[in-house]
C-alpha atoms as a PDB file:
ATOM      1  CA  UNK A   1     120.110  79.066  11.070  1.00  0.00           C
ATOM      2  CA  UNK A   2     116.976  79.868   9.383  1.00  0.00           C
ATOM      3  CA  UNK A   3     113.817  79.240  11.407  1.00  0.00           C
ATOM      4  CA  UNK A   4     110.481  77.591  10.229  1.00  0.00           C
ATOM      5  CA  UNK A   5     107.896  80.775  10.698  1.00  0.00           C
ATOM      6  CA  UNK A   6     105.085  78.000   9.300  1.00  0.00           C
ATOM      7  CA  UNK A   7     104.245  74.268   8.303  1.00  0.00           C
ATOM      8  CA  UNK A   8     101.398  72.645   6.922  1.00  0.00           C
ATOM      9  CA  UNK A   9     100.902  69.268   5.446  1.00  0.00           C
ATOM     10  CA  UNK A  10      99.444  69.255   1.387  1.00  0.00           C
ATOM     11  CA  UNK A  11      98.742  65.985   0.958  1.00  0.00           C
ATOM     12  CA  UNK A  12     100.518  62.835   1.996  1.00  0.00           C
ATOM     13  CA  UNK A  13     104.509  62.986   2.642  1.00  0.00           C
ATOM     14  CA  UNK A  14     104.276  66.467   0.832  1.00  0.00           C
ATOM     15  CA  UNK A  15     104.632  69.044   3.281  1.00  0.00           C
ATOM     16  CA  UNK A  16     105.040  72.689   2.857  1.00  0.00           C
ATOM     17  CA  UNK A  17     107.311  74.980   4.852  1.00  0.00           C
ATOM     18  CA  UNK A  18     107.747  78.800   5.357  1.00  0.00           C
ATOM     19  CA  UNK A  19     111.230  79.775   6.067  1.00  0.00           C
ATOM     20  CA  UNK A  20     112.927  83.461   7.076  1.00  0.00           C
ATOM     21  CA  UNK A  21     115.234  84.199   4.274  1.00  0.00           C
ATOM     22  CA  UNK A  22     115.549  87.703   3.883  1.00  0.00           C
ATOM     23  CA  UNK A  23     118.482  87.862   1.809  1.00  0.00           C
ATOM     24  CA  UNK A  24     117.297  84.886  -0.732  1.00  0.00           C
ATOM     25  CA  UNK A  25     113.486  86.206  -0.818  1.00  0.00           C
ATOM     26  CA  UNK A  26     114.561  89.789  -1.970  1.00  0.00           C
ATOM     27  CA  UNK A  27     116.474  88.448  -4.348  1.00  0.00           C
ATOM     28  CA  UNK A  28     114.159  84.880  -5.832  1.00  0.00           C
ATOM     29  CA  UNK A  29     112.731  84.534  -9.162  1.00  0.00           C
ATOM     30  CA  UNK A  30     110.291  82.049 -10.925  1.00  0.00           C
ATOM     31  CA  UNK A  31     112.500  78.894 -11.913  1.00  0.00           C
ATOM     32  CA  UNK A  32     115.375  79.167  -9.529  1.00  0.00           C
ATOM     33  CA  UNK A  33     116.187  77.194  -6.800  1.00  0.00           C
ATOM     34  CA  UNK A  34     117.520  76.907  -3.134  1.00  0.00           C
ATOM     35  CA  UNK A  35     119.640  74.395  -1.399  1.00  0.00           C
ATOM     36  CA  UNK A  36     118.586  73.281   2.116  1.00  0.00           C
ATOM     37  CA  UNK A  37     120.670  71.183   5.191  1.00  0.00           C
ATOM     38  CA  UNK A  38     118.529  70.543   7.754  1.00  0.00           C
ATOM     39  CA  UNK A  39     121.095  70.317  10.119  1.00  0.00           C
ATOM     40  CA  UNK A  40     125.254  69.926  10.041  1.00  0.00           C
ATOM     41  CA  UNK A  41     125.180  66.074   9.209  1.00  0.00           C
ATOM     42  CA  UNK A  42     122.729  66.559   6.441  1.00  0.00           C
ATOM     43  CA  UNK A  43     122.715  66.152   2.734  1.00  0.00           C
ATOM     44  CA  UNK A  44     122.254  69.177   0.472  1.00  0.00           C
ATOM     45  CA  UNK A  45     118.624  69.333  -0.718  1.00  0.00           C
ATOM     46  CA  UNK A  46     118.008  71.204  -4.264  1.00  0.00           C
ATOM     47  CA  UNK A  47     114.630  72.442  -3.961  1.00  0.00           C
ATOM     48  CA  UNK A  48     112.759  74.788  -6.297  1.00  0.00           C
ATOM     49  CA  UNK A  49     110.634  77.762  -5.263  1.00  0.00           C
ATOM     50  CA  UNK A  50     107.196  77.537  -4.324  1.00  0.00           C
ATOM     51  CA  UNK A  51     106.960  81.267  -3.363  1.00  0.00           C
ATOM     52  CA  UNK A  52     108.429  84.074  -1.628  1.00  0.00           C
ATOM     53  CA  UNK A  53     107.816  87.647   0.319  1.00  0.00           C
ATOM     54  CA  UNK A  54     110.656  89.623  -0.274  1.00  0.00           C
ATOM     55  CA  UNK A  55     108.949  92.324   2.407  1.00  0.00           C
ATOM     56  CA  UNK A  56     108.536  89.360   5.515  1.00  0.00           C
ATOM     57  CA  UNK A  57     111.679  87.841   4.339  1.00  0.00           C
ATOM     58  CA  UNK A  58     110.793  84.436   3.729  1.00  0.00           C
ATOM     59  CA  UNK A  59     110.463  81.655   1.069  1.00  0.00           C
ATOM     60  CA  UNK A  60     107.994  79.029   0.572  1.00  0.00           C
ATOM     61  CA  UNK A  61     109.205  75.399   0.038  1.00  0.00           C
ATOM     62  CA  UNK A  62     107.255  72.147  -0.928  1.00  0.00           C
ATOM     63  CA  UNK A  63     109.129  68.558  -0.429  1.00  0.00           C
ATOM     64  CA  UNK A  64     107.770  64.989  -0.887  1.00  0.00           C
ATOM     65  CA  UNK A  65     109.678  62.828   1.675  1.00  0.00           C
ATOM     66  CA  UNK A  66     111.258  60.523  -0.400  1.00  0.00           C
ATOM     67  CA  UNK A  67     114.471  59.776   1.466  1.00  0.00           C
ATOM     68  CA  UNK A  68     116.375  60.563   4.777  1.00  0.00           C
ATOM     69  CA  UNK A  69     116.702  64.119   4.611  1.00  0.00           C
ATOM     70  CA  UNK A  70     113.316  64.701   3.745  1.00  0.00           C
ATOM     71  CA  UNK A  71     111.454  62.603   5.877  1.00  0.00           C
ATOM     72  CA  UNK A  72     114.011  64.312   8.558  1.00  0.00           C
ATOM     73  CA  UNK A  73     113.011  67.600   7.261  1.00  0.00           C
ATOM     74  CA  UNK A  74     109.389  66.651   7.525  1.00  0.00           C
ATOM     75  CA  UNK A  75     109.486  66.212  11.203  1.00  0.00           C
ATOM     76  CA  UNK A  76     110.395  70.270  11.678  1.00  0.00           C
ATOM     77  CA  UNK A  77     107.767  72.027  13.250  1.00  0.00           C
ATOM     78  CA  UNK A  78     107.153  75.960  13.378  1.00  0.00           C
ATOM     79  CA  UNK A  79     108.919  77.489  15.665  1.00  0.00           C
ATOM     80  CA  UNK A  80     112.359  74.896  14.565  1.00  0.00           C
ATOM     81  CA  UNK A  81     115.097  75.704  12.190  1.00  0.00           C
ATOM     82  CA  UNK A  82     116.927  74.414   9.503  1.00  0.00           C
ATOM     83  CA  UNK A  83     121.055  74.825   9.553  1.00  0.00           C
ATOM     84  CA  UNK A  84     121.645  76.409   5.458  1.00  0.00           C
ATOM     85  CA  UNK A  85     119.885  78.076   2.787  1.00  0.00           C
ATOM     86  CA  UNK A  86     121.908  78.570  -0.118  1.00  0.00           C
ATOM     87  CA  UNK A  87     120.610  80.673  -2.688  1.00  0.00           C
ATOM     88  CA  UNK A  88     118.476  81.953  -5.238  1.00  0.00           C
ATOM     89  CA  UNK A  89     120.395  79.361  -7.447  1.00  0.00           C
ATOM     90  CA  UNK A  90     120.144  79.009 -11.387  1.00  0.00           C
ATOM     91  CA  UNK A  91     118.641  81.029 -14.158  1.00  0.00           C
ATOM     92  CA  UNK A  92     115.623  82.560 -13.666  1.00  0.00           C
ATOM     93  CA  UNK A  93     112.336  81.029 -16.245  1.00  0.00           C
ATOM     94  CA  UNK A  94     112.659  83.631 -18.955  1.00  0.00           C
ATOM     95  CA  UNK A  95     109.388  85.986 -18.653  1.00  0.00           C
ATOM     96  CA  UNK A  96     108.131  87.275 -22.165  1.00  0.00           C
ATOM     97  CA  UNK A  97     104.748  88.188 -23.669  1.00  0.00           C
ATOM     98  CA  UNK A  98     104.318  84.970 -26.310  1.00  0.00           C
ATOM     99  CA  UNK A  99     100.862  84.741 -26.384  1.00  0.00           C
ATOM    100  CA  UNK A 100      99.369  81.602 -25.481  1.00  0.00           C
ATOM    101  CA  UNK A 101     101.218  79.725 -22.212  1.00  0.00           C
ATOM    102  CA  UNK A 102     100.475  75.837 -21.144  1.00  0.00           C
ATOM    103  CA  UNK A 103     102.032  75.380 -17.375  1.00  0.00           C
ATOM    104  CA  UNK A 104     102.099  71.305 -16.541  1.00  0.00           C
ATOM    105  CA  UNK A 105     103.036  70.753 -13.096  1.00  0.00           C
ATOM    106  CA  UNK A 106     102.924  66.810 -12.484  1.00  0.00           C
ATOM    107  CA  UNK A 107     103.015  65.701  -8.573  1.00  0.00           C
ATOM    108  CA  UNK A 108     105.119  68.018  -6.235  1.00  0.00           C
ATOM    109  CA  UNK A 109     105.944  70.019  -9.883  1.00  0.00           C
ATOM    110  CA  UNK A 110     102.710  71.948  -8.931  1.00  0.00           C
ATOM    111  CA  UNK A 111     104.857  73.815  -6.694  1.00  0.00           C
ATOM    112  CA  UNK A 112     107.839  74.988  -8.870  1.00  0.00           C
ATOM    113  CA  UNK A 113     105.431  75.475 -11.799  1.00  0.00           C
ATOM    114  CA  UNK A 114     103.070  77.989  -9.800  1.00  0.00           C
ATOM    115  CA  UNK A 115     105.643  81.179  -9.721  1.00  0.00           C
ATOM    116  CA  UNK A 116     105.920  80.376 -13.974  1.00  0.00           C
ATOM    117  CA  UNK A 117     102.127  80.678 -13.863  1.00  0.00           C
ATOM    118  CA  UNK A 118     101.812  83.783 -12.067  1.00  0.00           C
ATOM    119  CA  UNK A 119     104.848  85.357 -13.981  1.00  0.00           C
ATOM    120  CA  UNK A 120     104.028  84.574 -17.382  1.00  0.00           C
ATOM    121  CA  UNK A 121     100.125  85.867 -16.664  1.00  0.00           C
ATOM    122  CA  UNK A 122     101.538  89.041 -15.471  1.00  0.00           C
ATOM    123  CA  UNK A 123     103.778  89.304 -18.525  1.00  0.00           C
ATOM    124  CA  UNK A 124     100.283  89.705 -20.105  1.00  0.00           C
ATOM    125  CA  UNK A 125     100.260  86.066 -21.769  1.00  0.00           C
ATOM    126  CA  UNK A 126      97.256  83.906 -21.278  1.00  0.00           C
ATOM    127  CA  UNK A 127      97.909  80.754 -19.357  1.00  0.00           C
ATOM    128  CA  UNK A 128      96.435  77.333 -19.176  1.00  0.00           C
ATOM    129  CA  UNK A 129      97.628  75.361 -16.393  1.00  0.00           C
ATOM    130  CA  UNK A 130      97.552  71.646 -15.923  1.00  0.00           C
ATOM    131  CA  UNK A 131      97.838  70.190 -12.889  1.00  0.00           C
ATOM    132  CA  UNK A 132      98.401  66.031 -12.416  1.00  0.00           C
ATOM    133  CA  UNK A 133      98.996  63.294  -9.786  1.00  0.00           C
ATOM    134  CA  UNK A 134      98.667  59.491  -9.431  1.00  0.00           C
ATOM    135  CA  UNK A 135      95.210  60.697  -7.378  1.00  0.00           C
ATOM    136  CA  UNK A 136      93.248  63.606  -6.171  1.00  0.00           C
ATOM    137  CA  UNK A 137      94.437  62.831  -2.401  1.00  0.00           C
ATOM    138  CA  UNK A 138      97.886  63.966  -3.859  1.00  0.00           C
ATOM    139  CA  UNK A 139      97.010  66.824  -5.674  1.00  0.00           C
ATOM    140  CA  UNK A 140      98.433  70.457  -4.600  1.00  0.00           C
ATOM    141  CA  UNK A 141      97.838  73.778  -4.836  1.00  0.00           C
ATOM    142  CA  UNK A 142      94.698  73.649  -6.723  1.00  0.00           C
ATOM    143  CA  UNK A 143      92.911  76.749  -5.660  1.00  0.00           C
ATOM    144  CA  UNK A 144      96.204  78.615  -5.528  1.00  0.00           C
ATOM    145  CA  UNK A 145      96.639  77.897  -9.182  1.00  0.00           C
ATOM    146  CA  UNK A 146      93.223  78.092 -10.225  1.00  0.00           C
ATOM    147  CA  UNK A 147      93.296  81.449  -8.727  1.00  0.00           C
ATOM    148  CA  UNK A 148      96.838  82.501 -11.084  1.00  0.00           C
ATOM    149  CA  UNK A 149      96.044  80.639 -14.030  1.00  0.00           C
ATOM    150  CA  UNK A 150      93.050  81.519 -17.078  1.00  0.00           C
ATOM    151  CA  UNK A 151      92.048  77.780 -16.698  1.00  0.00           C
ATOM    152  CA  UNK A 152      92.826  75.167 -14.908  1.00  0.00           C
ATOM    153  CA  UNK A 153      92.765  71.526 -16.098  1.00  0.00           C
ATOM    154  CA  UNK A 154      93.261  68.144 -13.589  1.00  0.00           C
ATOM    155  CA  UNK A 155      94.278  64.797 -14.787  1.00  0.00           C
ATOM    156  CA  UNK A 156      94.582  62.014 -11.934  1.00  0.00           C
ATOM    157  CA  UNK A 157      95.970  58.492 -13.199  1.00  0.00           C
ATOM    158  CA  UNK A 158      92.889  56.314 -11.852  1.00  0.00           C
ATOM    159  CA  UNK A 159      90.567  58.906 -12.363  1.00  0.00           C
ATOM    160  CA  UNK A 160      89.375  60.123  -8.927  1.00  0.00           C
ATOM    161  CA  UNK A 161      89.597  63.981  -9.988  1.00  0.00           C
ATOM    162  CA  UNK A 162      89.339  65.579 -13.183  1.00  0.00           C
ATOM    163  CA  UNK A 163      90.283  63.935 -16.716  1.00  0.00           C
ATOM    164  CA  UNK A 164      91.576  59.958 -15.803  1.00  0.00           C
ATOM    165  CA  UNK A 165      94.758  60.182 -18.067  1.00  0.00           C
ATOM    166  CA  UNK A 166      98.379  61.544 -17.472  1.00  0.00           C
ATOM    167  CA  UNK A 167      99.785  64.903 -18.308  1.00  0.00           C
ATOM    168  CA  UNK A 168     100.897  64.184 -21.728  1.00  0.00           C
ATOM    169  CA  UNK A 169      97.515  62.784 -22.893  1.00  0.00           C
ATOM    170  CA  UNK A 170      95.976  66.622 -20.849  1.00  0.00           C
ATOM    171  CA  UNK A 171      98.093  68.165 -22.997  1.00  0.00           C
ATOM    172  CA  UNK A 172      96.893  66.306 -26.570  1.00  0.00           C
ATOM    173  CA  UNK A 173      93.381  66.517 -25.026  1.00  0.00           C
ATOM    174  CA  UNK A 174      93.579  70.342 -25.081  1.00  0.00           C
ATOM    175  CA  UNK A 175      95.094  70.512 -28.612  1.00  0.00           C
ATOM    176  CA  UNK A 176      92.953  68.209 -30.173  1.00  0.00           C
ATOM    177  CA  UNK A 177      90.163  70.381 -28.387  1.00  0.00           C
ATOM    178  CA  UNK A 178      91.470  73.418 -30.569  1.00  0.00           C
ATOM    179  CA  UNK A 179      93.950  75.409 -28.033  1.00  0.00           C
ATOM    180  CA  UNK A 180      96.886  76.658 -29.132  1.00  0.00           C
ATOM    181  CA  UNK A 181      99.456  76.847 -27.254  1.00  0.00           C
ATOM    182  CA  UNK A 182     102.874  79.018 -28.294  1.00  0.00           C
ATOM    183  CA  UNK A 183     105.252  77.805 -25.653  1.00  0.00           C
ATOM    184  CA  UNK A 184     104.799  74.620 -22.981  1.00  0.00           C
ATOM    185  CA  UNK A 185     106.190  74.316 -19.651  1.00  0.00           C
ATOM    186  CA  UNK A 186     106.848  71.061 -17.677  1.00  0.00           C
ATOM    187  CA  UNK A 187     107.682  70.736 -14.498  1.00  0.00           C
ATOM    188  CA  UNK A 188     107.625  67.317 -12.624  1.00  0.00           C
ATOM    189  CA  UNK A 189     108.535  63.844 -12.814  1.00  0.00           C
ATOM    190  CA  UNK A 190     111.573  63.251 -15.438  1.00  0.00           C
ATOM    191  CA  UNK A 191     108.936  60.606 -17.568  1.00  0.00           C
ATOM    192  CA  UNK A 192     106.097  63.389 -17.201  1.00  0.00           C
ATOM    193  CA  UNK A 193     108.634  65.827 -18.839  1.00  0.00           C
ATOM    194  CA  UNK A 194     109.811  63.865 -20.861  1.00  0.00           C
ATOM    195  CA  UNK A 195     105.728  62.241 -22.316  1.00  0.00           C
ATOM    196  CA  UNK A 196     105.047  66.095 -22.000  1.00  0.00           C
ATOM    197  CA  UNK A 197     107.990  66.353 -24.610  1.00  0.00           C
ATOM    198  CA  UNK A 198     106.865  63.684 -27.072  1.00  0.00           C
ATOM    199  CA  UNK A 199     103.776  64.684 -27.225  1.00  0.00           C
ATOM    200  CA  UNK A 200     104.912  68.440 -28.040  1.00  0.00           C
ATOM    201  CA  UNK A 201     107.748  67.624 -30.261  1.00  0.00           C
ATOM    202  CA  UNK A 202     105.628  66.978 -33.267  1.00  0.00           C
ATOM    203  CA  UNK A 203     103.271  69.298 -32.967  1.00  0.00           C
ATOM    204  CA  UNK A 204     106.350  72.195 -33.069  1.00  0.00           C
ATOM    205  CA  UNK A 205     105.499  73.704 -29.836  1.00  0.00           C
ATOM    206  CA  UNK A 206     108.276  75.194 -28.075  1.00  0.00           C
ATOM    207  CA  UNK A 207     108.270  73.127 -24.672  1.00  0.00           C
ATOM    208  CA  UNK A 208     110.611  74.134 -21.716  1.00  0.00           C
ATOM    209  CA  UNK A 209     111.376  71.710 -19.189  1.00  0.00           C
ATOM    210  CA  UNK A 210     112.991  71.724 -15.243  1.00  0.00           C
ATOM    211  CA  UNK A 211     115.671  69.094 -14.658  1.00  0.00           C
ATOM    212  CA  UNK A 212     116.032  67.299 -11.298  1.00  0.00           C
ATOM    213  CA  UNK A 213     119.492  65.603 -11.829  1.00  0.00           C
ATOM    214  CA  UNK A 214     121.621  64.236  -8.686  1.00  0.00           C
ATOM    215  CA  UNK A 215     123.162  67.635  -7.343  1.00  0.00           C
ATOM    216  CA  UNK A 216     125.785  68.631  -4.711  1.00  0.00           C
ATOM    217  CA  UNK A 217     127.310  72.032  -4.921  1.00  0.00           C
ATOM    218  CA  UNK A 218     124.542  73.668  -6.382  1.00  0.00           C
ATOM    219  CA  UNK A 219     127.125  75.986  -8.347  1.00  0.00           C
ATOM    220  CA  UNK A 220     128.788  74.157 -11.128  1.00  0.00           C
ATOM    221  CA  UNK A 221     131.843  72.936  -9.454  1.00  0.00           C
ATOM    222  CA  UNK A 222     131.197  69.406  -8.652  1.00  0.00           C
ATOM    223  CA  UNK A 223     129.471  68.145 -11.842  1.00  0.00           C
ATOM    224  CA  UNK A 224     126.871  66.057 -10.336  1.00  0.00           C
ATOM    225  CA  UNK A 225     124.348  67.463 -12.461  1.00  0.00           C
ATOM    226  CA  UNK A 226     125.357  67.273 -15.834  1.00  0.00           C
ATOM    227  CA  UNK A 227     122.623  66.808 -18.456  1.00  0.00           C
ATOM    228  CA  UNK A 228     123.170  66.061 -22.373  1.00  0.00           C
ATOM    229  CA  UNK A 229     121.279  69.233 -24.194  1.00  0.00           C
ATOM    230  CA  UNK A 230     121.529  69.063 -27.559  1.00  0.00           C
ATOM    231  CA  UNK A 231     124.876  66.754 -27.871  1.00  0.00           C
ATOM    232  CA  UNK A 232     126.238  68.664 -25.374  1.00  0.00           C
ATOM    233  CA  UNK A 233     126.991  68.826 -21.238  1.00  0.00           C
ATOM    234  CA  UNK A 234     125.711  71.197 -19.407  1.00  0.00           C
ATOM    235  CA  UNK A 235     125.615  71.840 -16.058  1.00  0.00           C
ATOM    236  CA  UNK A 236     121.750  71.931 -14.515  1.00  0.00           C
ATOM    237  CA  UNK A 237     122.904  74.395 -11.758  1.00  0.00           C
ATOM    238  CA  UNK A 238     124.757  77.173 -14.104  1.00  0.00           C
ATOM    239  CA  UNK A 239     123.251  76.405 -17.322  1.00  0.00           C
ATOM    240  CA  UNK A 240     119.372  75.600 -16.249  1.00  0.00           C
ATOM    241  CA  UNK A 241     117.781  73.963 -14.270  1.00  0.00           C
ATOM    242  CA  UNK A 242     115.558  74.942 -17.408  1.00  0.00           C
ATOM    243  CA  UNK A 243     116.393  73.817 -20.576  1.00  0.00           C
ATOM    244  CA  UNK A 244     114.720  73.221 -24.484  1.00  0.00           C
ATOM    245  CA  UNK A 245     112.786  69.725 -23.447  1.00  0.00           C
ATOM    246  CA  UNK A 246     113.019  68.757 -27.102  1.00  0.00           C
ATOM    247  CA  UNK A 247     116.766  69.066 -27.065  1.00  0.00           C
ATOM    248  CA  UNK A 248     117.201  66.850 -23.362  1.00  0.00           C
ATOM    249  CA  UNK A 249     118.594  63.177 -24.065  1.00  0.00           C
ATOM    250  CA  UNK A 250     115.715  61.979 -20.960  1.00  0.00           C
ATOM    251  CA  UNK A 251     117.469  58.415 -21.331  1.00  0.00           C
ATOM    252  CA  UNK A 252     120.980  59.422 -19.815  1.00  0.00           C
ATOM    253  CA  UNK A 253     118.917  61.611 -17.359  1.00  0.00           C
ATOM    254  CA  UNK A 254     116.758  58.454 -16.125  1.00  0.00           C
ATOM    255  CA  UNK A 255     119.809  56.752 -16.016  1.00  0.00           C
ATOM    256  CA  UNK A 256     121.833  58.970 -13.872  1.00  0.00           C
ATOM    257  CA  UNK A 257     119.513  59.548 -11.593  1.00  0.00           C
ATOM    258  CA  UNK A 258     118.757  55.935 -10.822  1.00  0.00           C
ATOM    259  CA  UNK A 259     122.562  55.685  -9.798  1.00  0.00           C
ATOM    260  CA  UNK A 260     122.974  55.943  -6.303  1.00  0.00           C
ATOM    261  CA  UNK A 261     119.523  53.938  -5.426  1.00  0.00           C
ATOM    262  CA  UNK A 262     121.096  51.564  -3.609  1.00  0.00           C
ATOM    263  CA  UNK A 263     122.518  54.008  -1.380  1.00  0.00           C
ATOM    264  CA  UNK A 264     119.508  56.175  -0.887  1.00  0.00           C
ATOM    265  CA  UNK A 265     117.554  53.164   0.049  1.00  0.00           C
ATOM    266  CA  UNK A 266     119.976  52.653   2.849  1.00  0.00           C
ATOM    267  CA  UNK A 267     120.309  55.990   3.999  1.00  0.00           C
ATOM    268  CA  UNK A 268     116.234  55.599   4.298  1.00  0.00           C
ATOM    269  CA  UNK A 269     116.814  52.458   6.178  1.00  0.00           C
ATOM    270  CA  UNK A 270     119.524  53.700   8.718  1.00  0.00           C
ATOM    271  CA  UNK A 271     117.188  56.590   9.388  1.00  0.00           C
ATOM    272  CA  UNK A 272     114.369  54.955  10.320  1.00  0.00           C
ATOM    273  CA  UNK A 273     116.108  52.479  12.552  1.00  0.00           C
ATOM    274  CA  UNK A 274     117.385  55.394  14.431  1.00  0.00           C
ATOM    275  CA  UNK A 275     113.839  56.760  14.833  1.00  0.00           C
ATOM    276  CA  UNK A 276     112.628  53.462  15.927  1.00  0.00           C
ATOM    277  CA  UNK A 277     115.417  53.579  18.743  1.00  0.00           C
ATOM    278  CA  UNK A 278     114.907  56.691  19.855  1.00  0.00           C
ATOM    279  CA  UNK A 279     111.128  55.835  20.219  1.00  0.00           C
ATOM    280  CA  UNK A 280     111.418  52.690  22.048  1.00  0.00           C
ATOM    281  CA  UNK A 281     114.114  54.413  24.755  1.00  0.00           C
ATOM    282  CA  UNK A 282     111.067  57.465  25.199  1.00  0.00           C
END
């Protein structure tokens, strides 16, 4: 068991939690990932790292609730606990001095892409981070990465905060603007990553993105997260979750992950028609 030492809410159905970890947190790096049950009869949740103390002993996760186990999840309060934490999974984001670093983190991607922030800056590179969502009510972590990044950039899709555009277009805004950028990260949605990705492609910038397939294991014995790379399968666990974004085939990605949607939304609806009961009998 692994208890909740703090909770807060970031912005609607994204909550943020602070978990004891010791053994994980001493060991995290920027990129990698943990795998969460909230309790025995719970789904395994890959979830990226937000942040860690490896001296308290805890890590630092950000969910959306976008299905049973994380709208289950989101009803944990400080002071609960959650069953399993399996990790520091995958390959650490490689760290090197490049030069010039653009960090996109689109929606809850905010949270993954901070740690890339802070580690490439400390590498000595200069970073730009960009920072999107449908609004400005669901933006995250925008003084936290203000405070890591050399500039900071917003793009909402209707406009409320910063530039009105999505990620992609941020990205050809700041080129066209005369930044150069020697190596792109993206971190989000699969079509942000995968805009992000066009938009990069011909203009030869290396881009690096995160992949979200459907996972299970976590440790590249089930196969649920294969991705094509390149003409070839790889495993998102073992072999990622970061990979060459202009070497992804994004179409079999979409496509795999919209598999099991039927299912999902009936997991969603069993769920809350056992919360409903359990209200109406209190």
């Amino acid at each position: 068991m692994h208890e909740i030492v703090a909770k807060r809410e970031l912005a609607w159905k994204i909550k943020l939690i602070e978990v004891a970890a010791p053994a994980v947190a001493q060991k995290a790096r920027a990129g990698q990932f943990v795998i969460v049950r909230v309790d025995d009869k719970a789904e395994r949740i890959p979830l990226t790292l937000a942040d860690w103390d490896g001296r308290k002993g805890t890590l630092t996760l950000i969910f959306q609730e976008v299905g049973a186990s994380t709208e289950k999840m989101g009803l944990l309060k400080a002071g609960d606990s959650v069953a399993d934490i399996c990790g520091p999974l995958g390959n650490p984001s490689e760290v090197l001095k490049v030069g010039n670093v653009c960090v996109v983190g689109g929606g809850v991607g905010a949270a993954p892409a901070l740690p890339i922030i802070k580690a490439m800056k400390q590498a000595g590179n200069r970073v730009v981070a960009i920072i999107a969502a449908k609004a400005a009510d669901m933006l995250i972590l925008e003084e936290e990465t203000s405070r890591a990044a050399d500039e900071l950039y917003i793009s909402t899709d209707d406009g409320s905060k910063g530039q009105k555009c999505f990620a992609c277009d941020m990205v050809k805004i700041l080129v066209d603007r005369g930044l150069h950028f020697d190596i792109v990260y993206a971190i989000g949605p699969t079509v942000m990553m995968r805009t992000v990705a066009d938009v990069t492609k011909p203009l030869n910038i290396k881009t690096i993105v995160s992949l979200n397939p459907i996972m299970v294991d976590g440790m590249g014995m089930c196969g649920a997260c294969r991705v094509n790379v390149g003409g070839k399968t790889r495993f998102a666990c073992v072999d990622g979750p970061e990979f060459d974004a202009h070497q992804v085939d994004f179409h079999e990605l979409q496509e795999r992950q919209a598999a099991f949607l039927r299912e999902e939304k009936q997991a969603v609806e069993h769920w809350q028609a056992q919360m409903c009961g359990r209200h109406q009998q209190g």
